[in-house]
Protein backbone atom coordinates (compact mmCIF):
# COMPACT_ATOMS: atom_id res chain seq x y z
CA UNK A 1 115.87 98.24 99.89
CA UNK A 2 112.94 96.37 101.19
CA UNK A 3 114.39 97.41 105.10
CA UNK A 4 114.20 101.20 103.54
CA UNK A 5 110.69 101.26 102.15
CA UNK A 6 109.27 99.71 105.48
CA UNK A 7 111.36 102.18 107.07
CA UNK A 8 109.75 105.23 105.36
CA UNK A 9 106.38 103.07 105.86
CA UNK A 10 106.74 103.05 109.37
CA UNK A 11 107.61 107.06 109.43
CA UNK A 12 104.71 107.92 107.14
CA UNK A 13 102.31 105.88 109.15
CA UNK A 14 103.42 107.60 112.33
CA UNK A 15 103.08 111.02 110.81
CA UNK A 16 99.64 110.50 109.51
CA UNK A 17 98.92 109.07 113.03
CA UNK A 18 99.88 112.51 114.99
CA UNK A 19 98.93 115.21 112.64
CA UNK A 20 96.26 117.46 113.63
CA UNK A 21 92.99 117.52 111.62
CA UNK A 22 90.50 114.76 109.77
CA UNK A 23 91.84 111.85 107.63
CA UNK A 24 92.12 113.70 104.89
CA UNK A 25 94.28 116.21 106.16
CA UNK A 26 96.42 113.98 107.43
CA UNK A 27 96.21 111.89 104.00
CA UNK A 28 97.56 115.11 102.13
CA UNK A 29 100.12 115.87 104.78
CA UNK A 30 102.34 112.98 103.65
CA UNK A 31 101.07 112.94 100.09
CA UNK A 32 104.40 114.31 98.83
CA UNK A 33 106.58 111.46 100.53
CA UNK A 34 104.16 108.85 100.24
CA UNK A 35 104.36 109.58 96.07
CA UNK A 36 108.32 109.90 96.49
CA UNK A 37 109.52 107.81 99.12
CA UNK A 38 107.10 104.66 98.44
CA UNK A 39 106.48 104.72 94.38
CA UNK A 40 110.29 103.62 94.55
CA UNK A 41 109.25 100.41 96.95
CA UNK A 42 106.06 99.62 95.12
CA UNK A 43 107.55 95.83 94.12
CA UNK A 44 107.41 94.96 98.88
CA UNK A 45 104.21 96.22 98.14
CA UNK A 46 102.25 92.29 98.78
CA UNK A 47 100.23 91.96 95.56
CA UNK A 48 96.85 91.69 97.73
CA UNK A 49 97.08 95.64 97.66
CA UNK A 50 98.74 96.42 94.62
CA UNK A 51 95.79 97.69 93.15
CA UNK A 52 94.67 100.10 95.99
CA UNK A 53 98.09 101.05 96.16
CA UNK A 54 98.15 102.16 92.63
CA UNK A 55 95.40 104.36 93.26
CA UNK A 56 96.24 106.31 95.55
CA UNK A 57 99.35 106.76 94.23
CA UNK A 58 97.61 107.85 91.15
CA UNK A 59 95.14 110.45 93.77
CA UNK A 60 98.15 112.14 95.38
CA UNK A 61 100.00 112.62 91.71
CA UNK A 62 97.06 114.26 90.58
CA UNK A 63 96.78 115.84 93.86
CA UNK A 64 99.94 116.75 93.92
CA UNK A 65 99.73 118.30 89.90
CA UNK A 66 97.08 120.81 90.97
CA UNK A 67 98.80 122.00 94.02
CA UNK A 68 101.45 123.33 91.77
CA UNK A 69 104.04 122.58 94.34
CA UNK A 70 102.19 123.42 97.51
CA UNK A 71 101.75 120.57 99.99
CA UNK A 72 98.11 119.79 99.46
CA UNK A 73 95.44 120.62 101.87
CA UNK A 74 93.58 117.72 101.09
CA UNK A 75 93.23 114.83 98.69
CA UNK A 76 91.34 115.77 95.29
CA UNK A 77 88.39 113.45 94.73
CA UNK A 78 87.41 111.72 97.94
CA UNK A 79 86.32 112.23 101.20
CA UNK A 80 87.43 111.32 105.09
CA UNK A 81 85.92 107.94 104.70
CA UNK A 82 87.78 107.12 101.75
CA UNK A 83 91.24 108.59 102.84
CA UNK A 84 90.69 106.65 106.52
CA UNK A 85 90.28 103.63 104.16
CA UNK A 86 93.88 104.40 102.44
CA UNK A 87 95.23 104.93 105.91
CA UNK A 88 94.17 101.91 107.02
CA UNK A 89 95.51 100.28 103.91
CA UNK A 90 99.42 101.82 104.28
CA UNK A 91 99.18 100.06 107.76
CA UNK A 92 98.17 96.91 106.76
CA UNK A 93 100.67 97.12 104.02
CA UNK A 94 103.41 97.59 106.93
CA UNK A 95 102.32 94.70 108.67
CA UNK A 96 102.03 92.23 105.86
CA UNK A 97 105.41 92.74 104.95
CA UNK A 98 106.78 92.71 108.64
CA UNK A 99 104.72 89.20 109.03
């Protein structure tokens, strides 16, 4: 399991990386399989960032409520700073568990 959440890690990461527009945009782009495809992992998740984690988990399923089903434009409630900051933070959670 823990091989299959770093796997979808690695192929979120990548996506965010190479999608067109600010951090935000690229945030929401994954937002539905970063809810689906990591909540499930969330115990290889190093406890260092457990609680950043949980946030933005908790962002994208309220995000993901008031899209009704559309893949979001952007993340509800913060701004390109902010989602750079939770990009940064699903790579370092990649390479904490790799190390």
């Amino acid at each position: 399991m823990k091989n299959y959440f770093l796997a979808k890690l690695f192929s979120i990461n990548y996506r965010i990386a190479i999608h067109e527009g600010n951090a935000n945009r690229r945030l929401a782009s994954e937002a539905p399989k970063i809810l689906f495809q990591l909540t499930l992992g969330r115990r290889f998740v190093p406890k260092k960032y457990i609680k950043e984690f949980s946030r933005l988990i908790n962002l994208i399923d309220k995000t993901l409520e008031e899209s009704q089903g559309r893949i979001p434009v952007r993340i509800i409630g913060i701004q390109n700073k902010t989602a750079a900051k939770y990009i940064k933070l699903l790579i370092d959670i990649k390479e904490s568990i790799e190390n």
